[in-house]
Protein backbone atom coordinates (compact mmCIF):
# COMPACT_ATOMS: atom_id res chain seq x y z
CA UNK A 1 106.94 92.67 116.45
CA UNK A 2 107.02 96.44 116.72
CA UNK A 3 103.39 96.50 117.13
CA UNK A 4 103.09 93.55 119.15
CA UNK A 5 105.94 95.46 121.75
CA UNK A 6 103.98 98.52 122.22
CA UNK A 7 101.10 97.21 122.85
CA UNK A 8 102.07 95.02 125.42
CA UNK A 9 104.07 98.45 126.86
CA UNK A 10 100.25 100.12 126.41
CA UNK A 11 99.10 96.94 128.41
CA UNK A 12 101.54 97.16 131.02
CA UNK A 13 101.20 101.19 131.44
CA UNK A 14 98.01 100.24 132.15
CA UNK A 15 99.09 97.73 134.89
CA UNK A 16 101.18 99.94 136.02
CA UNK A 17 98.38 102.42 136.37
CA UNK A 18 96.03 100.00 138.33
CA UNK A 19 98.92 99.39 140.85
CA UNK A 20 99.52 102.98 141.60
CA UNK A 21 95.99 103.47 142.10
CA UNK A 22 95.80 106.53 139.22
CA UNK A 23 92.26 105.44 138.91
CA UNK A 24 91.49 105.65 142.51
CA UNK A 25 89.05 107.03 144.52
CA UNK A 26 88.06 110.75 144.27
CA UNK A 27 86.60 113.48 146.44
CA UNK A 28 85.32 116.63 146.11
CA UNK A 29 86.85 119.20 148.63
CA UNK A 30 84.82 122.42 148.73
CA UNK A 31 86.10 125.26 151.20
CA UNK A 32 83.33 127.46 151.73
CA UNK A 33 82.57 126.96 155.44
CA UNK A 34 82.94 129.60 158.39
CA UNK A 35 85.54 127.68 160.19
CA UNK A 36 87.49 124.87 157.90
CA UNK A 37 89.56 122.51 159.21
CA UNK A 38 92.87 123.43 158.04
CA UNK A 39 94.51 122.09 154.88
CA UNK A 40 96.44 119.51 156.14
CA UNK A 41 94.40 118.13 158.41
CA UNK A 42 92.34 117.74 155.03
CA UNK A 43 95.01 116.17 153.39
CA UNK A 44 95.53 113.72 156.48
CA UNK A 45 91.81 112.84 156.09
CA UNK A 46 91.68 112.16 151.99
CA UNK A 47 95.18 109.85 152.78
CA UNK A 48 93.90 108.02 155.68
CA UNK A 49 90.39 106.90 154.05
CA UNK A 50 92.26 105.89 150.63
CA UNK A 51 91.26 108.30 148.64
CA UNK A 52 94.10 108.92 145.63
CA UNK A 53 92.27 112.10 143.98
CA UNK A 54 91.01 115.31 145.11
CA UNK A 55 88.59 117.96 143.05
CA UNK A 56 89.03 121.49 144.26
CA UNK A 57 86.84 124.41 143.00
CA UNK A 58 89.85 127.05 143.38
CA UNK A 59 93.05 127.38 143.58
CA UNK A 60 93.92 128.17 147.29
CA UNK A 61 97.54 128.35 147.86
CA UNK A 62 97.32 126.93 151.11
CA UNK A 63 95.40 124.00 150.02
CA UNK A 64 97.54 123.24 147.07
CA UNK A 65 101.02 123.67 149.22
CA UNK A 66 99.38 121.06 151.87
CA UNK A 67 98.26 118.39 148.73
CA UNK A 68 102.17 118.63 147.86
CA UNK A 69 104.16 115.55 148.37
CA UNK A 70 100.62 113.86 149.32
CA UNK A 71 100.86 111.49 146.26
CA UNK A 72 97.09 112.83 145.64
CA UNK A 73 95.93 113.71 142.00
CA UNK A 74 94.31 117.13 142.23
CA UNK A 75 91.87 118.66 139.84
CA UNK A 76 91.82 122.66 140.85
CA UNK A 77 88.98 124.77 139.64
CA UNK A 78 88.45 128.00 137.99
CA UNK A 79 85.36 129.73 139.64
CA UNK A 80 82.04 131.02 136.60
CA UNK A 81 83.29 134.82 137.92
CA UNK A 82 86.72 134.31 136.66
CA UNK A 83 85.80 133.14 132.87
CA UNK A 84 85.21 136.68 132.02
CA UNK A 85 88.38 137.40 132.68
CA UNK A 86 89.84 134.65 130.95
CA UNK A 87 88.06 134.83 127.83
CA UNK A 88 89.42 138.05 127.12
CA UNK A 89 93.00 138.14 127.81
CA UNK A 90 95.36 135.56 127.52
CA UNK A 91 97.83 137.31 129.50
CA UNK A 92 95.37 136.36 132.07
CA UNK A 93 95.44 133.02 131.35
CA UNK A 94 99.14 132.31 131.11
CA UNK A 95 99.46 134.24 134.57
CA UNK A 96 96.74 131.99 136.63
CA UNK A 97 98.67 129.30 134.96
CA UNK A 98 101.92 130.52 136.25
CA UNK A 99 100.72 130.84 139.85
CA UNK A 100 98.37 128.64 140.05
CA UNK A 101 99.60 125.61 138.06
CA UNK A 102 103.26 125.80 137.38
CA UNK A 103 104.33 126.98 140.63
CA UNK A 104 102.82 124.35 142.59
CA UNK A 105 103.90 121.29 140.09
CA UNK A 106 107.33 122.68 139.98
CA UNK A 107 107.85 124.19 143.34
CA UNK A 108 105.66 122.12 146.19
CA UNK A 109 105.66 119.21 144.04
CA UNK A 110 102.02 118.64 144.45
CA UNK A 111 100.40 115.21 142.51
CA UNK A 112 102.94 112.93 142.17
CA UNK A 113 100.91 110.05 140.96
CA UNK A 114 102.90 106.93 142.22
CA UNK A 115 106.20 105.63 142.73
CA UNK A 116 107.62 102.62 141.22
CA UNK A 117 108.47 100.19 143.23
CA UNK A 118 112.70 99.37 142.62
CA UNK A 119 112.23 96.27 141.23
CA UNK A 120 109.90 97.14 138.00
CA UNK A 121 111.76 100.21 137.39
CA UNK A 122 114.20 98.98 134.71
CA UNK A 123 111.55 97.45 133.22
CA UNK A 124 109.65 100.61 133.34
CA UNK A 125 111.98 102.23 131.71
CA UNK A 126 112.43 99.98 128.97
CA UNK A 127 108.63 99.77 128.12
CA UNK A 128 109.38 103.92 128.14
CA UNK A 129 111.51 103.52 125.27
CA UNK A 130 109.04 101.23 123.25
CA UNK A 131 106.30 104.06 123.62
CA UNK A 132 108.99 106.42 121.70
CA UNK A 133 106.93 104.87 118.68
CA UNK A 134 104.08 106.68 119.76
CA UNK A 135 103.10 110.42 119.03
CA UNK A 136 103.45 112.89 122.52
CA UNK A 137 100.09 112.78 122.49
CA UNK A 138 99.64 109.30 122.81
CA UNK A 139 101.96 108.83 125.39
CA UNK A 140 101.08 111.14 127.71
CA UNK A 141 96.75 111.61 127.01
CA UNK A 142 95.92 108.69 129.35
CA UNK A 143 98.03 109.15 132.20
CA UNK A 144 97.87 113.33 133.28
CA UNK A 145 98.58 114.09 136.61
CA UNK A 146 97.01 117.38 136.93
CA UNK A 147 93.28 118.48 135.78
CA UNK A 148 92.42 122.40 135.50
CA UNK A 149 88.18 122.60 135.69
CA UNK A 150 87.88 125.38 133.72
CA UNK A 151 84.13 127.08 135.39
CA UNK A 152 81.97 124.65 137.07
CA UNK A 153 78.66 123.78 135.63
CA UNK A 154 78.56 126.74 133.43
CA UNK A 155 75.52 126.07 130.82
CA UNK A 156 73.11 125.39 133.88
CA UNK A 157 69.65 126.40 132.53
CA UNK A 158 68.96 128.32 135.77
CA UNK A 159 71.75 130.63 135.10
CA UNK A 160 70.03 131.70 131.89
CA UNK A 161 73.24 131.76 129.43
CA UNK A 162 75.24 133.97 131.99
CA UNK A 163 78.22 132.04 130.58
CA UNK A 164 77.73 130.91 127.21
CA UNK A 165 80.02 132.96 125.40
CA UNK A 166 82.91 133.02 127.61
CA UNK A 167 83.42 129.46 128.87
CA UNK A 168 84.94 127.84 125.19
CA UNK A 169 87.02 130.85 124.86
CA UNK A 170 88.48 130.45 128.63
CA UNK A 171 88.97 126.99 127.88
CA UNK A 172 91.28 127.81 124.49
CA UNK A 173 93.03 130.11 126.48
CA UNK A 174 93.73 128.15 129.15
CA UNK A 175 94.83 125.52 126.99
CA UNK A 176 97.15 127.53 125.25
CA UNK A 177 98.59 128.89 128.45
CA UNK A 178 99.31 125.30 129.43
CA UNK A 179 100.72 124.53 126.39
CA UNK A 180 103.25 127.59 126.49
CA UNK A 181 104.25 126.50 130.20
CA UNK A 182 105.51 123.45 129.08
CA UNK A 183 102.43 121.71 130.80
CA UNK A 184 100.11 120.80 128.29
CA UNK A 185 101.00 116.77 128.26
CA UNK A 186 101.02 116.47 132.32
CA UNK A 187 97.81 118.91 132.88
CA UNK A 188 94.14 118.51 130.64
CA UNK A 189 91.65 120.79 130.39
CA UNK A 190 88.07 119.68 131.47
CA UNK A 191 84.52 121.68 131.76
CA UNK A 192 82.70 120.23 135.00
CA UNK A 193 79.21 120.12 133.15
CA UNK A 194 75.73 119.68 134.83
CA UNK A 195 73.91 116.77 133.76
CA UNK A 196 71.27 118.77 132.24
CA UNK A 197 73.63 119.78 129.16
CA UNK A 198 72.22 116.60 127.11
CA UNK A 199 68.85 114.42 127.01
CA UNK A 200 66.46 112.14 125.45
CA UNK A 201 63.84 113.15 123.57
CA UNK A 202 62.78 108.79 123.83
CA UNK A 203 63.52 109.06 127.64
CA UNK A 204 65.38 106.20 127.28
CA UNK A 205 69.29 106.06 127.02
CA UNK A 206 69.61 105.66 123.33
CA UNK A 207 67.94 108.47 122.51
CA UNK A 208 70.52 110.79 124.23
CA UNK A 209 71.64 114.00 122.06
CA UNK A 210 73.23 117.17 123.54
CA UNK A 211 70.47 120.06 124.66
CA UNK A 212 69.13 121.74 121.55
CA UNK A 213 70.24 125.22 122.70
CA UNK A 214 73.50 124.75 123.52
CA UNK A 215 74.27 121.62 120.94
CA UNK A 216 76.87 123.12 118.52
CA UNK A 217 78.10 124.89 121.31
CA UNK A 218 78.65 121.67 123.15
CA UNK A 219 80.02 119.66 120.19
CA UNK A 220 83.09 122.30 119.75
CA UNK A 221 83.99 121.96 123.00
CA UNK A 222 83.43 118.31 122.54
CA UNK A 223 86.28 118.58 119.76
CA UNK A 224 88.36 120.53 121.65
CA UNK A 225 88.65 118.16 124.51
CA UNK A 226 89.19 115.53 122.22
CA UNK A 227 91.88 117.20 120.71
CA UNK A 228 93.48 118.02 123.19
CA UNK A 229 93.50 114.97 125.51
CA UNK A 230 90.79 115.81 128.20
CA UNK A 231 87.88 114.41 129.49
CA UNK A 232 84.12 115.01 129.42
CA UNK A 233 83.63 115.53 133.12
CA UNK A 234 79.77 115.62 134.42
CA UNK A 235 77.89 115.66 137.52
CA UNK A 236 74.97 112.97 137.79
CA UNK A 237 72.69 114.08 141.22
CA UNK A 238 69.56 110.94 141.41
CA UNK A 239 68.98 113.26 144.77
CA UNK A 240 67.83 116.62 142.66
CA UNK A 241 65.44 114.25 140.31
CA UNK A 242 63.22 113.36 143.49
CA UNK A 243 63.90 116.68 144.87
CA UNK A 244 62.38 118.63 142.09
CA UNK A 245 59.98 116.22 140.88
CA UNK A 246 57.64 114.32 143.60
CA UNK A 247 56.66 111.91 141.18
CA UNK A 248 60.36 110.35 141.08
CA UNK A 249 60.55 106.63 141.65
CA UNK A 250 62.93 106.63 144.83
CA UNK A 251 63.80 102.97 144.45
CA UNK A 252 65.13 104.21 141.05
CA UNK A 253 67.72 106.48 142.51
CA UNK A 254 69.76 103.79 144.53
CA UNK A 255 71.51 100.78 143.60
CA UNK A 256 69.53 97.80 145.41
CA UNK A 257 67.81 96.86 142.63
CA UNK A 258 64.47 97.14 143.92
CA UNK A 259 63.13 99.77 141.10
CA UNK A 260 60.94 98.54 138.35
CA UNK A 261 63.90 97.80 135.46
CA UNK A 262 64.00 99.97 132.24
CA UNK A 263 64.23 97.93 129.06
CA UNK A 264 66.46 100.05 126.14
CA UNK A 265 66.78 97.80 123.21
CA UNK A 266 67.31 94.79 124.96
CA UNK A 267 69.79 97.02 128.05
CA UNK A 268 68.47 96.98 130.93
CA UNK A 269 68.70 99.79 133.49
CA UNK A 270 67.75 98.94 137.29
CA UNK A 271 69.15 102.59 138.24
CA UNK A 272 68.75 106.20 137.34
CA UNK A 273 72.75 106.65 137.14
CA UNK A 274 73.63 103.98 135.18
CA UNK A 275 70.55 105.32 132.95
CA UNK A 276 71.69 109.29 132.61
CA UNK A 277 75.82 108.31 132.03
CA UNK A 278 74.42 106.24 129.07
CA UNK A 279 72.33 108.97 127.82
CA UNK A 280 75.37 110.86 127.78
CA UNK A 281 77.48 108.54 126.30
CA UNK A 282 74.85 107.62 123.33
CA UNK A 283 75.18 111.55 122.77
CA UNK A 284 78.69 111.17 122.56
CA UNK A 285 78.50 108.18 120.04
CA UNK A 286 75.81 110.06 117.69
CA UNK A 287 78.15 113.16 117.40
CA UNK A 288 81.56 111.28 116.76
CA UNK A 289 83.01 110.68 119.83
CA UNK A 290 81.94 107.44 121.23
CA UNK A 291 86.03 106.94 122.47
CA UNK A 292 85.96 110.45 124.40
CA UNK A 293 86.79 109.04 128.41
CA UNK A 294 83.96 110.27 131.06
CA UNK A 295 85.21 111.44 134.32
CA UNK A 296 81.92 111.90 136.86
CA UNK A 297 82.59 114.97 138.57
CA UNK A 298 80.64 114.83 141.49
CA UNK A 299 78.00 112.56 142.43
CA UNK A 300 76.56 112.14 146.40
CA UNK A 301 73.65 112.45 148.90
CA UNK A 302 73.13 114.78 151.23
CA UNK A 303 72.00 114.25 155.04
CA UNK A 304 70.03 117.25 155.67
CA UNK A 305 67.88 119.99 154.60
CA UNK A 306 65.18 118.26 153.02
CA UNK A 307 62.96 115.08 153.97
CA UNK A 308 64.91 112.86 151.29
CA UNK A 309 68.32 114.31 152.88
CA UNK A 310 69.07 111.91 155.96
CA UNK A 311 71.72 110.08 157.11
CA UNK A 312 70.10 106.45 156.01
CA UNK A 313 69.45 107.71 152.57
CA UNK A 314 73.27 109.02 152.05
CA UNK A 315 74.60 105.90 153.15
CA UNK A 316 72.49 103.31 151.26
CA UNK A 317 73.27 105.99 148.01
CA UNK A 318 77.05 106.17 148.94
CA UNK A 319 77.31 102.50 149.45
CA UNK A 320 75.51 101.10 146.55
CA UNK A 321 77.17 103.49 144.38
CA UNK A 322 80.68 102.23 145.77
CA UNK A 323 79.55 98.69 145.21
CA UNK A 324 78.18 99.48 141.50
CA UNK A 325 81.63 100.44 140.63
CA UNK A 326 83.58 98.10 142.59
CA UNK A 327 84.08 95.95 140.45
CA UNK A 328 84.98 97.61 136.73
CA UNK A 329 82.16 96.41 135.45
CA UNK A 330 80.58 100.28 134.16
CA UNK A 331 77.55 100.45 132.57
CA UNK A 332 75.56 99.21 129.23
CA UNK A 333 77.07 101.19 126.67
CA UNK A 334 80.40 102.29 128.57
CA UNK A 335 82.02 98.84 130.00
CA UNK A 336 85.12 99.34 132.07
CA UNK A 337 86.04 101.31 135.26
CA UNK A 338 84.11 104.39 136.49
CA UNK A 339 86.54 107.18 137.20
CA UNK A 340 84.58 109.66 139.84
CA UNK A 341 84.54 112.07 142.70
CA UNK A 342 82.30 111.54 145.86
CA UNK A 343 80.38 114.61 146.51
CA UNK A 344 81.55 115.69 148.82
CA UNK A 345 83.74 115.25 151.80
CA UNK A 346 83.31 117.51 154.24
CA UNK A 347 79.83 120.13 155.06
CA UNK A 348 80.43 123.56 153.67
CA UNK A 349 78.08 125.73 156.25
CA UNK A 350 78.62 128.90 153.91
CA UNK A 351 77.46 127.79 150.65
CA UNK A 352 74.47 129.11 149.27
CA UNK A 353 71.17 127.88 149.64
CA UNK A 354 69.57 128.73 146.63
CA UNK A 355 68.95 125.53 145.08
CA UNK A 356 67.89 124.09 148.44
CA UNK A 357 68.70 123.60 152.08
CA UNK A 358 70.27 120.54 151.78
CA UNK A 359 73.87 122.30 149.57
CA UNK A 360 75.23 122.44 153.12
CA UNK A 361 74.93 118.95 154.17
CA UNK A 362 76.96 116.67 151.37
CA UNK A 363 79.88 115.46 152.86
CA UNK A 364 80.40 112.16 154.30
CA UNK A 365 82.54 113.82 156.97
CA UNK A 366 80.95 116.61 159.27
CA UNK A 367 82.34 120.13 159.17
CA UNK A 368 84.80 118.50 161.95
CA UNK A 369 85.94 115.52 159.84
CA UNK A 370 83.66 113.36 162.23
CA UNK A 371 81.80 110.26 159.79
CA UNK A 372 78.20 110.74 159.37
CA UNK A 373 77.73 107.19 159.07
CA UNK A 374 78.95 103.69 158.54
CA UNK A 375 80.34 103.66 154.54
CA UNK A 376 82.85 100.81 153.60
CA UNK A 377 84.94 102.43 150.19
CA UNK A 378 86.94 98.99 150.25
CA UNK A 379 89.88 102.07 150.98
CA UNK A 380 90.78 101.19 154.72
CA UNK A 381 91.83 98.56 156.96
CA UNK A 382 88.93 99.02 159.08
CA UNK A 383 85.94 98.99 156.56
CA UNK A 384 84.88 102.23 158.47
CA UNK A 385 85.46 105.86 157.61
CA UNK A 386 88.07 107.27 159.40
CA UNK A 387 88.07 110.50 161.24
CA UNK A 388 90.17 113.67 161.18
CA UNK A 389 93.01 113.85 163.64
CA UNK A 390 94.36 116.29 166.25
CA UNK A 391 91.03 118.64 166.00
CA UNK A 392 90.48 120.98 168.17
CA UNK A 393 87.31 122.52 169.13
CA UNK A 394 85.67 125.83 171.42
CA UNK A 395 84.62 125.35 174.83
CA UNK A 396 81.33 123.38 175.83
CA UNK A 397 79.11 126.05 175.43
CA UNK A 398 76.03 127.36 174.29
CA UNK A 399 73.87 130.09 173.62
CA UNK A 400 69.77 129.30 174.24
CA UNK A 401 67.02 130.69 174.63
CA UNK A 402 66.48 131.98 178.09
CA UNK A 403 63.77 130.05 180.42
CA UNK A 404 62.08 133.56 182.02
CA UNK A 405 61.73 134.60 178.06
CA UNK A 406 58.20 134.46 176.50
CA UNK A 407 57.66 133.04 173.08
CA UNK A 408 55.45 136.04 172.39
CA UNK A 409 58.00 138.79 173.38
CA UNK A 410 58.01 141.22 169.80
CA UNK A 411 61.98 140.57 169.46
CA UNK A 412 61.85 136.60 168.69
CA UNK A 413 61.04 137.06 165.19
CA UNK A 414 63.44 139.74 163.99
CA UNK A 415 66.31 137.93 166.37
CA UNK A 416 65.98 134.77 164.64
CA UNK A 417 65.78 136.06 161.64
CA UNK A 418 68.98 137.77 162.25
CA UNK A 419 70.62 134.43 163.61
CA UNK A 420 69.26 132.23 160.61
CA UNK A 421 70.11 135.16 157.85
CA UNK A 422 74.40 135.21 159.17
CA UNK A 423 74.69 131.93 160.65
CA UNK A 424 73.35 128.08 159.36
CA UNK A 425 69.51 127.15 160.38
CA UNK A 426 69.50 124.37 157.22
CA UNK A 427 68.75 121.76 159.79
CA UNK A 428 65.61 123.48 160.85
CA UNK A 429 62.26 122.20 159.04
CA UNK A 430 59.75 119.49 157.43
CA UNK A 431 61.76 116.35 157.56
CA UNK A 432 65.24 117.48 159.23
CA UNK A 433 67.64 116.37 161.56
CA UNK A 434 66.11 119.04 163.71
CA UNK A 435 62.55 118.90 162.52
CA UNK A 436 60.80 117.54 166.05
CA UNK A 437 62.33 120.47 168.03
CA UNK A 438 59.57 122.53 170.04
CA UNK A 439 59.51 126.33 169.41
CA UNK A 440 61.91 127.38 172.20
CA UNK A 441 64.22 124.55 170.52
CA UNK A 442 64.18 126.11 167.48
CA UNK A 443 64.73 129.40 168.88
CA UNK A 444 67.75 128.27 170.53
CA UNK A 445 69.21 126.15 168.18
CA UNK A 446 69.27 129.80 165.81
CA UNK A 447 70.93 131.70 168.59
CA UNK A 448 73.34 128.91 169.30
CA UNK A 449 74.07 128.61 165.07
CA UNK A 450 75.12 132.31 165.17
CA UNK A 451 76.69 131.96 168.69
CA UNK A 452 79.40 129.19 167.68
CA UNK A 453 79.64 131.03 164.07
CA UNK A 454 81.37 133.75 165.93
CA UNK A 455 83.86 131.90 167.62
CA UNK A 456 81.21 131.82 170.80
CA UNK A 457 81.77 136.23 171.84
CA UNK A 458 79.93 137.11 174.73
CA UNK A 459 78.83 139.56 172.43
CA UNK A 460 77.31 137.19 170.02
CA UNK A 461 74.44 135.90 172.46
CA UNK A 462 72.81 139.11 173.50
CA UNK A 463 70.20 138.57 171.84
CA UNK A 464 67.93 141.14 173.59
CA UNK A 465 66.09 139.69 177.07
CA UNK A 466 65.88 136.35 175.25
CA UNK A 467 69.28 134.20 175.11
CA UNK A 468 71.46 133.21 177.90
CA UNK A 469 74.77 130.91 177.72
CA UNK A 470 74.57 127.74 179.18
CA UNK A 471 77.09 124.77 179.87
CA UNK A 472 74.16 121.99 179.27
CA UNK A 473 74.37 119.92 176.28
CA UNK A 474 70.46 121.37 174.84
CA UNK A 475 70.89 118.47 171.70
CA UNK A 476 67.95 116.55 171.48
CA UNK A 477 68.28 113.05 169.60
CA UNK A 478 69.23 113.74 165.92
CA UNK A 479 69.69 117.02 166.71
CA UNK A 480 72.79 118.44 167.58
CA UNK A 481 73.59 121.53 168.79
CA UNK A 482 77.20 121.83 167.62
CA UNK A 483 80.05 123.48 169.71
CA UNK A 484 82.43 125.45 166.91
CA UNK A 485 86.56 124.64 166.43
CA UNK A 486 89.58 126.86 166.90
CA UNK A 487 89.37 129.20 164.07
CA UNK A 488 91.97 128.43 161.08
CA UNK A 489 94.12 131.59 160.70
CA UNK A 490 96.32 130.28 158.09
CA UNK A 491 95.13 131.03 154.88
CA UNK A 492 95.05 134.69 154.49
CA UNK A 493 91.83 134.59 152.14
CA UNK A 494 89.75 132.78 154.73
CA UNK A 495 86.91 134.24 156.10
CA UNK A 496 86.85 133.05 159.74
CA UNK A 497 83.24 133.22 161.38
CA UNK A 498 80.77 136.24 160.93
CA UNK A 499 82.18 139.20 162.01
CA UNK A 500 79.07 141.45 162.01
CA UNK A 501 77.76 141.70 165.55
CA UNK A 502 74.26 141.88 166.03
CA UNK A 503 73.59 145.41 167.51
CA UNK A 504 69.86 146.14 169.31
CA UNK A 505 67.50 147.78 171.06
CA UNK A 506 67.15 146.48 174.58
């Protein structure tokens, strides 16, 4: 009877979990853009399109006071540069705890998961005092209401081992600070990993094992978040595959079902995701820890930058992704419900460019909240995305390229260069939303970049004998030439537009 009792409290947590939504939809919120749209109006956004979980990659104040009271799971992030640090002192530790984590739970209240409704809660609390059979750790492993990402994507191969030796000892550390704040049962420890940190030497799923270089390195911290309650957390991109290899099979990256099927042992895989989250979980299984839950990090398309990056593209990715996992049905080796984070919400126009054009152009909202395109997440009344409120935006202005000014004239290069170099000219290029504009387009479309960037100064389009502010629209079909917001002056940390002024020879 004992055993019978909790497990039908286990089974009813569990219902109890699927009513609140704890498994709900997730989205990544980055904040490196010249002119974010201020934290609540974030928060507003995430509520009104359904979504129940957010993934930061810091821990801004502001954005953690405006996610209290939201009801919104958060999972905040500790940046590669601060692992160092970490590593090496746990007074470190237990202090970005303290502000960081403790404050906001215990202060602002931020992530609390769901309220019972009043007519389960005696019953709630009765199936409470069955699960008093259980150890802590059983109780509270499945049902955390914080997540600290301790580095993000750390054991990429393109950062050559830069933090190999100090992400499992920031992990430990944080950990430990958790666990002297009282925390460690409502907050687990996670390592947002690449997808690159396993593979198959078969190329098929079943052959998955964890990268040879980094494989006992990857099994102890395996352990550790086994031990400790928290969940392998990866980032599966089907965009980067065709980006970095032209030979990719782009029907194999979506979800239609129109690739040529790959047959596993008698599985089946009709898409690349479904493929690389088994490989990882058949790494899991052949190293002891089939059970270990999978949270996918971030997974998206992007709508610019690249010829593969385009509006049609994100949506038929988005939307077939959101249908795979619709209906708990998982994949081959992992049945069940997917647990993930859209990547990502909104466009971040100061992120690096580095691994390509296109890192400023994942969000399914613009940098404005406005929807890219039509995507149904089975979140909102409407089946539509719905926009940010009460933003508020620059004048209707621009800064082009003067008429009288000749494409030839010595100070177009350096000028643009200039623009492009402080400002965003991603859209530019083979195969972008802005790809068909003439010279003089392009031109302008740099001038105007850095223009709005700096909160539209007079200042910011003298751009010598060449540029000229005008109160005509100059977008041209797909491309649009965007007018800037108010700047956000409430998070003292922000960065708010370029505030170098270009300074040259007439």
């Amino acid at each position: 009877m004992a055993s019978f009792s909790v497990y039908a409290s286990i089974k009813f947590l569990s219902l109890c979990a699927m009513i609140c939504g704890v498994s709900g939809l997730g989205a990544n919120w980055g904040t490196q853009a010249s002119h974010p749209l201020p934290p609540e109006t974030v928060v507003n956004l995430l509520r009104d399109n359904g979504f129940q979980k957010a993934k930061l990659f810091d821990a801004d104040y502001g954005t953690l006071r405006a996610l209290g009271k939201s009801g919104i799971e958060v999972m905040v992030g500790i940046p590669n540069d601060m692992l160092a640090s970490l590593a090496s002192s746990m007074k470190t530790a237990e202090k970005w705890v303290s502000q960081n984590v403790s404050q906001h739970i215990r202060k602002n209240n931020v992530n609390i998961r769901c309220l019972l409704q009043s007519d389960i809660k005696t019953l709630f609390i009765t199936v409470q005092k069955m699960l008093l059979s259980l150890s802590l750790s059983e109780r509270y492993s499945t049902f955390p209401d914080w997540y600290v990402a301790v580095g993000n994507e750390p054991f990429l191969e393109t950062y050559n081992g830069s933090f190999l030796r100090t992400t499992f000892p920031a992990l430990r550390n944080v950990q430990a600070a958790l666990i002297k704040a009282g925390l460690s049962n409502q907050v687990k420890v996670t390592v947002p990993l690449n997808a690159d940190v396993y593979e198959s030497a078969s190329g098929v799923p079943s052959g998955g094992d964890f990268r040879a270089d980094i494989h006992d390195l990857m099994l102890a911290i395996v352990k550790f978040l086994s031990d400790n309650g928290g969940p392998f957390t990866v980032n599966i991109y089907p965009f980067i595959s065709l980006y970095i290899d032209s030979n990719f099979p782009v029907e194999y990256a979506f979800f239609d079902g129109n690739s040529s099927p790959i047959n596993d042992g008698g599985a089946t895989y009709y898409n690349m995701f479904d493929a690389n989250h088994d490989t990882l979980v058949r790494a899991l299984q052949k190293n002891g820890y089939g059970n270990l839950p999978i949270i996918i990090g971030e997974i998206g398309w992007p709508t610019d930058g690249d010829r593969n990056a385009n509006n049609e593209y994100a949506r038929r990715f988005n939307q077939g992704f959101m249908s795979h996992i619709s209906g708990g049905k998982g994949t081959p080796m992992r049945p069940g419900p997917i647990d993930a984070y859209l990547f990502s919400l909104i466009d971040e126009d100061a992120k690096s460019v580095d691994p390509g054009n296109f890192e400023r152009h994942w969000g399914i909202f613009t940098y404005d909240g406005r929807p890219k395109y039509q995507l149904n997440l089975g979140t909102t009344n409407s089946g539509s995305l719905v926009p940010a409120r009460s933003v508020h935006y620059l004048q209707k202005k621009w800064c082009v390229m003067k008429p009288s000014a000749r494409l030839d004239d010595p100070q177009v290069a350096p000028s643009v260069s200039y623009a492009c170099g402080l400002a965003d000219c991603t859209s530019l290029g083979y195969g972008t939303s802005c790809g068909n504009l003439d010279a003089r387009g392009n031109i302008s479309y740099a001038f105007n970049s850095y223009y709005q960037k700096n909160n539209q100064l007079d200042t910011a389009c003298k751009f010598p004998n060449l540029s000229m502010i005008t109160k005509a629209d100059p977008s041209v079909g797909s491309c649009i030439f965007q007018i800037t917001m108010e700047p956000y002056y409430g998070g003292a940390e922000r960065r708010i537009g370029s505030l170098r002024i270009m300074v040259m020879q007439k």
